[in-house]
C-alpha atoms as a PDB file:
ATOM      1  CA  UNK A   1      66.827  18.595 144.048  1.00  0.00           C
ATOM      2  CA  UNK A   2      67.118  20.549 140.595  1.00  0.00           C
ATOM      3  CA  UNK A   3      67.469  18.167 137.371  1.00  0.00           C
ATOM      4  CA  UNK A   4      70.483  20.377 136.769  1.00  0.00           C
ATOM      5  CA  UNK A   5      72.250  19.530 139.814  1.00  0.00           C
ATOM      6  CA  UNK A   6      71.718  15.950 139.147  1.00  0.00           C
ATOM      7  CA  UNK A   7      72.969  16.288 135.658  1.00  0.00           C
ATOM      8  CA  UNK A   8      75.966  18.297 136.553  1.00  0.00           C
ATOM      9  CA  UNK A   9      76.947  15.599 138.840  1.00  0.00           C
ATOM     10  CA  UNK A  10      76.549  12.930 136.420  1.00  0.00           C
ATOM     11  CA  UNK A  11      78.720  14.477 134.156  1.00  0.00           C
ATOM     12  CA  UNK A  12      81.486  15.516 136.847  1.00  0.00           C
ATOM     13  CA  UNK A  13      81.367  11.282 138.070  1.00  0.00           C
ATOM     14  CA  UNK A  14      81.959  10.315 134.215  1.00  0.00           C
ATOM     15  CA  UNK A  15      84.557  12.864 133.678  1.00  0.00           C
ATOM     16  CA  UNK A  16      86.239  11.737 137.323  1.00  0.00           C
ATOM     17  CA  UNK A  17      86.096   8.303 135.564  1.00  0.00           C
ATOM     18  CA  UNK A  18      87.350   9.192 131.944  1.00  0.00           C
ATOM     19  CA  UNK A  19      89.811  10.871 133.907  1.00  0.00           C
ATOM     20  CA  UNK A  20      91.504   7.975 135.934  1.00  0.00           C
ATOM     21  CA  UNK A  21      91.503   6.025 132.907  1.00  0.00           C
ATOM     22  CA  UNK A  22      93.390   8.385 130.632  1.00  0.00           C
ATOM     23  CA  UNK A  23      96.032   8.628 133.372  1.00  0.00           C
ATOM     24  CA  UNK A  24      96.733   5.028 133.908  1.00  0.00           C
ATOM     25  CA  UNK A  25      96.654   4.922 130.251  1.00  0.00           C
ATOM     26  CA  UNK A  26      99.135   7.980 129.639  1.00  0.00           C
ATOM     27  CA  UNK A  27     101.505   6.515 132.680  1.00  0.00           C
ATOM     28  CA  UNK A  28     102.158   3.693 130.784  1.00  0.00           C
ATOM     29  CA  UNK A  29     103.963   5.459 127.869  1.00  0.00           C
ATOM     30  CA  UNK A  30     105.325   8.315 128.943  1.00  0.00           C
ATOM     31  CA  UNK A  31     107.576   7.658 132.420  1.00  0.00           C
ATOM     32  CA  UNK A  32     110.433   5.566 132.648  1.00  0.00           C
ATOM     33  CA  UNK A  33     110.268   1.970 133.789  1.00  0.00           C
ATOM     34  CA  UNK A  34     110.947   2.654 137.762  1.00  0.00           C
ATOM     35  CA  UNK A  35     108.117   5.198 138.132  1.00  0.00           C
ATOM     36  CA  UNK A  36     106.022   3.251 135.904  1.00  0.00           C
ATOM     37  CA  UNK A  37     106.082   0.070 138.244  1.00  0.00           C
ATOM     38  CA  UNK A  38     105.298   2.444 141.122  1.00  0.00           C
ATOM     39  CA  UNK A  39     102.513   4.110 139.780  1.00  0.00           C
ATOM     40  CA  UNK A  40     100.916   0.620 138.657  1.00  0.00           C
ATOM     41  CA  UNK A  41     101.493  -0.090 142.333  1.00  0.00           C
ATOM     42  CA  UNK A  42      99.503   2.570 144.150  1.00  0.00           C
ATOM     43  CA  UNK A  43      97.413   4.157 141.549  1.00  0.00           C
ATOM     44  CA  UNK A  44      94.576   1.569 142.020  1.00  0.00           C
ATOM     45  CA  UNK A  45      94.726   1.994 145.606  1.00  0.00           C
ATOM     46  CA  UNK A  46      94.616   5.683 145.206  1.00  0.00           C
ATOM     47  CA  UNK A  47      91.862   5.230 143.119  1.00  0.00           C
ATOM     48  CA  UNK A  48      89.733   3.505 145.199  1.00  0.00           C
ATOM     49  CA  UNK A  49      90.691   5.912 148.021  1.00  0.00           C
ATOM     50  CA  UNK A  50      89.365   9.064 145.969  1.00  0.00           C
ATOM     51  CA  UNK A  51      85.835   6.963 145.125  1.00  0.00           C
ATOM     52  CA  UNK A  52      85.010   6.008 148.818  1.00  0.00           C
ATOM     53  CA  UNK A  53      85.497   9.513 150.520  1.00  0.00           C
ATOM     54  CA  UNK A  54      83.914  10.454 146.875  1.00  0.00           C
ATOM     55  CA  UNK A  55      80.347   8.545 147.748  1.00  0.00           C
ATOM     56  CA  UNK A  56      80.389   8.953 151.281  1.00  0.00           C
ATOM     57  CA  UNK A  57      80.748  12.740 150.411  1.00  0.00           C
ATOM     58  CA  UNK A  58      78.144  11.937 147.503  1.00  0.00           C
ATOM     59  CA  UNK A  59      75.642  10.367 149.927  1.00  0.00           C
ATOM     60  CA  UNK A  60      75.965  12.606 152.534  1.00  0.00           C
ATOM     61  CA  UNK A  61      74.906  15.613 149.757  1.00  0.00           C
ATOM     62  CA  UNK A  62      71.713  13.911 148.634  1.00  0.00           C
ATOM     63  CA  UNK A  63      70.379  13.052 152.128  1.00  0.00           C
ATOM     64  CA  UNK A  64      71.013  16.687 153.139  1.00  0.00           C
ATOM     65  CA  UNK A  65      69.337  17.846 150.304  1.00  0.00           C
ATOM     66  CA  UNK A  66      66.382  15.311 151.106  1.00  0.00           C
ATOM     67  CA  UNK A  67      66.051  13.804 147.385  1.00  0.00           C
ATOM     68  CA  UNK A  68      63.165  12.602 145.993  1.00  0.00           C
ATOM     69  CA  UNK A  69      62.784   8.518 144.684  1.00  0.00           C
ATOM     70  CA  UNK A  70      64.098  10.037 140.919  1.00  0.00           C
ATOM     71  CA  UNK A  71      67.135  11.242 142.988  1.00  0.00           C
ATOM     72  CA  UNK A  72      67.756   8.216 144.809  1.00  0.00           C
ATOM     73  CA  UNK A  73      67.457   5.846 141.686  1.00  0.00           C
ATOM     74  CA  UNK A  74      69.868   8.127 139.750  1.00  0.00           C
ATOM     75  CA  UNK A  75      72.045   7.794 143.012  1.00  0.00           C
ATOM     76  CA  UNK A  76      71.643   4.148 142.974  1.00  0.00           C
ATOM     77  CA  UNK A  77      72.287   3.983 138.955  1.00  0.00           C
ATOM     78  CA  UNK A  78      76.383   5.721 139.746  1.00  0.00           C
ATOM     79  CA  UNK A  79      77.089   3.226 142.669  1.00  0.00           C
ATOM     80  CA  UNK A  80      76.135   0.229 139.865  1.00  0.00           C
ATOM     81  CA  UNK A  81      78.370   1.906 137.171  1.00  0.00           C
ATOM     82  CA  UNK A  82      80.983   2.931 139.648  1.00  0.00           C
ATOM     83  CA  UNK A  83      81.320  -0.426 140.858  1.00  0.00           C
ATOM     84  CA  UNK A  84      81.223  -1.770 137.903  1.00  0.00           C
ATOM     85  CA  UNK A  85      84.479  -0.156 136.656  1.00  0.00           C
ATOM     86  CA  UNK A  86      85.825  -0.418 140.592  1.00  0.00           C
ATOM     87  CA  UNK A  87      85.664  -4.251 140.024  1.00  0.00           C
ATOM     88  CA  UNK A  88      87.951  -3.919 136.870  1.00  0.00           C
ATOM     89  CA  UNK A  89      90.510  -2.293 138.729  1.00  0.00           C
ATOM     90  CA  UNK A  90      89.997  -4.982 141.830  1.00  0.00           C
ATOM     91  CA  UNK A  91      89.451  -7.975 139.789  1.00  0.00           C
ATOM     92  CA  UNK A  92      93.148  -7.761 138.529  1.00  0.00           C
ATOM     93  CA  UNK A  93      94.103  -8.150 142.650  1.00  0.00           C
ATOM     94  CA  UNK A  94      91.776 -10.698 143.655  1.00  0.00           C
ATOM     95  CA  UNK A  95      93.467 -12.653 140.480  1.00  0.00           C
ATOM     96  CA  UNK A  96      96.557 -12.439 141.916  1.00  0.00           C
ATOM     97  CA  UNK A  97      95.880 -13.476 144.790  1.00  0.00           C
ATOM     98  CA  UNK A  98      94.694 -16.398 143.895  1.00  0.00           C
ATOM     99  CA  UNK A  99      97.569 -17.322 141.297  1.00  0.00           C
ATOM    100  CA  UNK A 100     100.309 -15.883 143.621  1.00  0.00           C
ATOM    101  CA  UNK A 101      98.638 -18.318 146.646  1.00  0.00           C
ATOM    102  CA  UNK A 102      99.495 -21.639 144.535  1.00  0.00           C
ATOM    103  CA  UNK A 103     103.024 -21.074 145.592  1.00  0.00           C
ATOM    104  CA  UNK A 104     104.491 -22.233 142.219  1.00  0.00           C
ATOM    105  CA  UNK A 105     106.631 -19.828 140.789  1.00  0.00           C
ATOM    106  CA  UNK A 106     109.453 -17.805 142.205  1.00  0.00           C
ATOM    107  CA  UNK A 107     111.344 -14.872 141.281  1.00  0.00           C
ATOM    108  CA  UNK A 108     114.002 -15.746 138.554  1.00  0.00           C
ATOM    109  CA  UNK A 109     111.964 -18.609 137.325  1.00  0.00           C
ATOM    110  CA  UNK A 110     111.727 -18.656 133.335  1.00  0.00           C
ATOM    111  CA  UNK A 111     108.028 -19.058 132.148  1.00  0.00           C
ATOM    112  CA  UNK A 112     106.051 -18.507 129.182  1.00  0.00           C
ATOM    113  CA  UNK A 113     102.375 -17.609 128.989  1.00  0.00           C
ATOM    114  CA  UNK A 114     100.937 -16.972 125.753  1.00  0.00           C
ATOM    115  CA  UNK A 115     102.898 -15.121 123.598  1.00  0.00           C
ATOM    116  CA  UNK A 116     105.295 -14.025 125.989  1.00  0.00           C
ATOM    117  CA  UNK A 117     108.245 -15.716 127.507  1.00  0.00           C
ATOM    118  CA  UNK A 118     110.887 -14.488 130.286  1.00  0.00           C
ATOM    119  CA  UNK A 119     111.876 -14.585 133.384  1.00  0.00           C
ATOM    120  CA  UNK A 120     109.851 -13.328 136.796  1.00  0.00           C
ATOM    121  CA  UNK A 121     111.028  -9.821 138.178  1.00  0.00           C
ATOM    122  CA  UNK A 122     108.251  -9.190 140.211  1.00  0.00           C
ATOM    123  CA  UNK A 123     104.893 -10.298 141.738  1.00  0.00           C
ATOM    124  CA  UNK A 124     103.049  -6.328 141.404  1.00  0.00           C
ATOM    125  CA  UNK A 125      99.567  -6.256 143.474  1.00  0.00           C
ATOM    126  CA  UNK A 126      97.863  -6.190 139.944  1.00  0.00           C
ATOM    127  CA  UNK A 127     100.403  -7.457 137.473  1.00  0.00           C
ATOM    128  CA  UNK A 128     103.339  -9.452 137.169  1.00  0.00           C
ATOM    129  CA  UNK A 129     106.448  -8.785 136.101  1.00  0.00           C
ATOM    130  CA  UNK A 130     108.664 -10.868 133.397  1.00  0.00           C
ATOM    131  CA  UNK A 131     111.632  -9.697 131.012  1.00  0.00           C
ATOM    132  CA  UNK A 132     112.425 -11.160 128.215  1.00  0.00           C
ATOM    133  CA  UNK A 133     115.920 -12.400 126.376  1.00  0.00           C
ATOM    134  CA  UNK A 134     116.002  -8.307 124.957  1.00  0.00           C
ATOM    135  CA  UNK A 135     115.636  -7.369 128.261  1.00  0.00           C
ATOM    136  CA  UNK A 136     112.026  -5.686 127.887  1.00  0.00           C
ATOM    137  CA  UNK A 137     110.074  -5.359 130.751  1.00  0.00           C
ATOM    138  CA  UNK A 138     106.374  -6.906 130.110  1.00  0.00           C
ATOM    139  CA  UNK A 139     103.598  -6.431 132.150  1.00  0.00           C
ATOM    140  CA  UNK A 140     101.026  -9.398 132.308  1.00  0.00           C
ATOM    141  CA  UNK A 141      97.488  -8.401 134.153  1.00  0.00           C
ATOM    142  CA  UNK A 142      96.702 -11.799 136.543  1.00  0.00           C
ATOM    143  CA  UNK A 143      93.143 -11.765 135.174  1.00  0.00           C
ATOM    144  CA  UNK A 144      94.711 -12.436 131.746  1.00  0.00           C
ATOM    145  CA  UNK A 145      97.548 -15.070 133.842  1.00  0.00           C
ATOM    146  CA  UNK A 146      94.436 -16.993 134.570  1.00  0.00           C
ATOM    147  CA  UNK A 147      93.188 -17.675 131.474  1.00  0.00           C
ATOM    148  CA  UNK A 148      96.524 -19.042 129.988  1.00  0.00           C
ATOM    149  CA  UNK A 149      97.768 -22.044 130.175  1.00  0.00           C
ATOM    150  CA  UNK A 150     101.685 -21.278 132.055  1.00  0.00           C
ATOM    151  CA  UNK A 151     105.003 -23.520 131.119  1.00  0.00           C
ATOM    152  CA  UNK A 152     107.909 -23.177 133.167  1.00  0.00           C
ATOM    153  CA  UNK A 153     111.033 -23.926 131.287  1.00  0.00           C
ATOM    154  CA  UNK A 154     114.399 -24.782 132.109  1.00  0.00           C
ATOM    155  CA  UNK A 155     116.636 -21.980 130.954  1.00  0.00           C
ATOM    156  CA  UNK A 156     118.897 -24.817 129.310  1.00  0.00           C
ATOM    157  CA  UNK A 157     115.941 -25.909 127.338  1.00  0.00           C
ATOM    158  CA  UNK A 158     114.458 -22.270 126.523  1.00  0.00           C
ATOM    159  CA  UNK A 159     114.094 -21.692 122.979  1.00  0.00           C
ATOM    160  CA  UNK A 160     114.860 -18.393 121.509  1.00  0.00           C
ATOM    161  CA  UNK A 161     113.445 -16.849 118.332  1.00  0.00           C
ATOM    162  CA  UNK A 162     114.846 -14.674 115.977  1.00  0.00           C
ATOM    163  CA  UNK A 163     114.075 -13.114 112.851  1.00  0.00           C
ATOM    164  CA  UNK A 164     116.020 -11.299 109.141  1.00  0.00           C
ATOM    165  CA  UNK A 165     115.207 -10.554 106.155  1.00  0.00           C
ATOM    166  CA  UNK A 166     116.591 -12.228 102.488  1.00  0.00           C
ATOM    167  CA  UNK A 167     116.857 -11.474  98.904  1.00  0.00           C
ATOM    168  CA  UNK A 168     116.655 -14.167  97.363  1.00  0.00           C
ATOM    169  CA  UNK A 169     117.501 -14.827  93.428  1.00  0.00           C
ATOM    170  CA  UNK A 170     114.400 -15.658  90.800  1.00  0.00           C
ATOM    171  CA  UNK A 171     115.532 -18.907  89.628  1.00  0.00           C
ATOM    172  CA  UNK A 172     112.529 -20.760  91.287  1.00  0.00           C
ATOM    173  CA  UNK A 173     108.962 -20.711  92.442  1.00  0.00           C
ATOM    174  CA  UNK A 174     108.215 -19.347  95.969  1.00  0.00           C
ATOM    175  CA  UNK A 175     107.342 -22.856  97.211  1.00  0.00           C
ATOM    176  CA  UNK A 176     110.207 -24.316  95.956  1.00  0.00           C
ATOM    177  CA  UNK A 177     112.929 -22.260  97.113  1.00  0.00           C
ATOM    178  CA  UNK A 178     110.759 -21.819 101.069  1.00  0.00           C
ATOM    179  CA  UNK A 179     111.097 -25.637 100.745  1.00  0.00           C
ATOM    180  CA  UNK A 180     114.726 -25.565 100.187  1.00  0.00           C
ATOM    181  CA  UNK A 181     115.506 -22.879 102.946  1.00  0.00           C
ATOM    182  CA  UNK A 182     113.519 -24.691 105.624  1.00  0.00           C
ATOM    183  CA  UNK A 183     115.533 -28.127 104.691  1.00  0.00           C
ATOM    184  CA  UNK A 184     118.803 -26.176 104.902  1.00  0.00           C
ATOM    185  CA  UNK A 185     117.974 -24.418 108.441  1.00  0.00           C
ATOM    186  CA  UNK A 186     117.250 -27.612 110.145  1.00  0.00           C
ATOM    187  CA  UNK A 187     119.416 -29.362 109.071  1.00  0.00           C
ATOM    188  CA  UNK A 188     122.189 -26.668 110.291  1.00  0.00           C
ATOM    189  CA  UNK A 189     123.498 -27.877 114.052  1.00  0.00           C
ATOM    190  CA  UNK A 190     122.544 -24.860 115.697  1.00  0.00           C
ATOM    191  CA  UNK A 191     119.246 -24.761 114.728  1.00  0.00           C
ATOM    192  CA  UNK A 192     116.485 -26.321 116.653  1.00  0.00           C
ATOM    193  CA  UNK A 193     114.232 -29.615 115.047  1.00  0.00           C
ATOM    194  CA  UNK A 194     111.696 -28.994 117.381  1.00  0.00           C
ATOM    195  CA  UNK A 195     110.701 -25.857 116.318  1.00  0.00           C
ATOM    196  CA  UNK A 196     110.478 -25.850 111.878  1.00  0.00           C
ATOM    197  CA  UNK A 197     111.220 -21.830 111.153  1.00  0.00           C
ATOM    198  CA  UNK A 198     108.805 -19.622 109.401  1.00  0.00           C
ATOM    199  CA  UNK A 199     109.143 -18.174 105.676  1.00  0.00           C
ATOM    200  CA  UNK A 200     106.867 -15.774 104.434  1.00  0.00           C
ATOM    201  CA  UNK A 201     107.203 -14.209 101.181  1.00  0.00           C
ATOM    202  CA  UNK A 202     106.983 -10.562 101.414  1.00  0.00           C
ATOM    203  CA  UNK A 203     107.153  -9.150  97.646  1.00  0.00           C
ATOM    204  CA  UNK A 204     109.077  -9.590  94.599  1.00  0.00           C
ATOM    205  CA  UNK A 205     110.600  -7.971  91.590  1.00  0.00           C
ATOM    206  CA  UNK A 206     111.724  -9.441  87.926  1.00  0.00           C
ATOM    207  CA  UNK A 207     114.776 -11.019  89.451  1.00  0.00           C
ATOM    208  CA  UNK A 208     114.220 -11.236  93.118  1.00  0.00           C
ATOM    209  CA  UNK A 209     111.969 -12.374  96.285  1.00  0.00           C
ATOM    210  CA  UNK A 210     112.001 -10.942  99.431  1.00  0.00           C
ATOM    211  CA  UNK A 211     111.704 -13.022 102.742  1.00  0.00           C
ATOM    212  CA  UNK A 212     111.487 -12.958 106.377  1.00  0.00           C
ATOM    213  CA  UNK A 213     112.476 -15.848 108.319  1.00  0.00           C
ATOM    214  CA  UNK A 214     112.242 -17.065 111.244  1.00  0.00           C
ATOM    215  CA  UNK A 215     114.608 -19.332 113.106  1.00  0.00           C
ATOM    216  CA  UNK A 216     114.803 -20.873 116.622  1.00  0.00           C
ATOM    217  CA  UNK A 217     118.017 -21.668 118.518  1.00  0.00           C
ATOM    218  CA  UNK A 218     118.890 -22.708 122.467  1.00  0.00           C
ATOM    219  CA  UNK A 219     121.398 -20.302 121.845  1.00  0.00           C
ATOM    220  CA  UNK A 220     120.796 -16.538 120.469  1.00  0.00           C
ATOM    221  CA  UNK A 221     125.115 -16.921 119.566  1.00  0.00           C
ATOM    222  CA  UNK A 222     123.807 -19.003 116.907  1.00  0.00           C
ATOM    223  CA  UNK A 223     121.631 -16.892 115.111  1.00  0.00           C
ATOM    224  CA  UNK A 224     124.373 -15.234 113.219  1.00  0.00           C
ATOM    225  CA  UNK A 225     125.929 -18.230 112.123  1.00  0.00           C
ATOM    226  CA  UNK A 226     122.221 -19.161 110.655  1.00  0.00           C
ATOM    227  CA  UNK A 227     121.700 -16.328 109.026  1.00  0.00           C
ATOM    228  CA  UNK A 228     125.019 -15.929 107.756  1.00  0.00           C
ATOM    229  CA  UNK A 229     124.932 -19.380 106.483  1.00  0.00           C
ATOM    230  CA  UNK A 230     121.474 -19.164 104.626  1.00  0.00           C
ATOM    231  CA  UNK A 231     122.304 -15.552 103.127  1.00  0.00           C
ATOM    232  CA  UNK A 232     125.804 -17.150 102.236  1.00  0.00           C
ATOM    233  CA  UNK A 233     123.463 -19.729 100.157  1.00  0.00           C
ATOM    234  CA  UNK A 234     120.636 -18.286  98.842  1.00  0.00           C
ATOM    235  CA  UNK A 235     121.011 -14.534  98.915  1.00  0.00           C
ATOM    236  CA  UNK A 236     120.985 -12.641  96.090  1.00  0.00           C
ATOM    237  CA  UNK A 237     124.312 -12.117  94.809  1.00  0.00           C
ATOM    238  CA  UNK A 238     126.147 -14.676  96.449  1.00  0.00           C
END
């Protein structure tokens, strides 16, 4: 077999395999939620499809073609590196599996894993499915499900986050006046003890700071009546 031939077919597999990953890439960002959940669904398996008739097609070439031991090793090198990236797009099902076969969780049930927090919409092949209190759609790989540690909450007992901005007047130090905004939120009655919020200072000017804070309620109703309440106190202008 020609070292051209080989080559060319090196660079067609890699392309092929750019090629998949671009698209479940692009999919993710540019279709709407309901053909996004079905593409997650059956592109893997569609995937896999293409690369069996792909090597059997592949294989069935090079013994025609009687290869010599260079053509077989270079043969042997694209089944390591295509199952190499096969297994990533496996992995994620064998994961769930495994998670989905402890029985634990149900659909509806309010969880939070990491950084994310919501309520179960659907167990995918590769990913499951959780929206949060904005009603966004997230999409959690099981490999990554593993590897966290998972609460499930009671709705009743779910605490929400929320976030604004504040001017605040110059009359103090930073420290000082985060101190006095973090005693007034929690001692409000709708905020939560359990949870202290966050103040960071963002910037200031000769006669102002600027804030973002961070507040946690059971309730989002009661966010306004925080923030009202602490812009009411220590805005600027008040």
């Amino acid at each position: 077999m020609k070292l051209d031939t080989l080559i060319f077919y090196i660079v067609v597999t890699l392309i092929l395999l750019a090629g998949f990953r671009i698209l479940s890439l692009t999919l993710r960002y540019v279709v709407d939620r309901k053909r996004k959940l079905m593409f997650l669904k059956y592109l893997p398996l569609t995937e896999s499809l293409f690369w069996m008739v792909y090597l059997i097609l592949s294989a069935q070439y090079f013994i025609q073609k009687g290869g010599s031991i260079h053509t077989i090793w270079i043969f042997g090198i694209l089944l390591v590196i295509l199952a190499f990236f096969s297994w990533f797009a496996f992995r994620d099902i064998i994961a769930g599996i495994v998670w989905k076969a402890n029985k634990k969780f149900n659909l509806q049930d309010t969880i939070k894993i990491g950084d994310f927090q919501g309520k179960i919409q659907a167990f995918h092949h590769r990913n499951l499915e959780i929206m949060n209190d904005n009603e966004e759609s997230i999409i959690i790989p099981y490999t990554r499900i593993l590897n966290s540690q998972i609460i499930k909450t009671n709705p009743t007992e779910m605490i929400l986050s929320y976030s604004f901005k504040l001017q605040a007047l110059k009359e103090i130090s930073t420290g000082e006046l985060i101190q006095k905004i973090r005693y007034e939120i929690l001692n409000l009655p709708w905020s939560s003890v359990k949870n202290e919020p966050k103040i960071k200072a963002l910037s200031e000017e000769t006669d102002r700071y600027f804030l973002e804070i961070t507040v946690y309620s059971m309730d989002k109703d009661y966010f306004y009546k925080i923030e009202n309440h602490i812009k009411k106190k220590f805005g600027f202008g008040k």
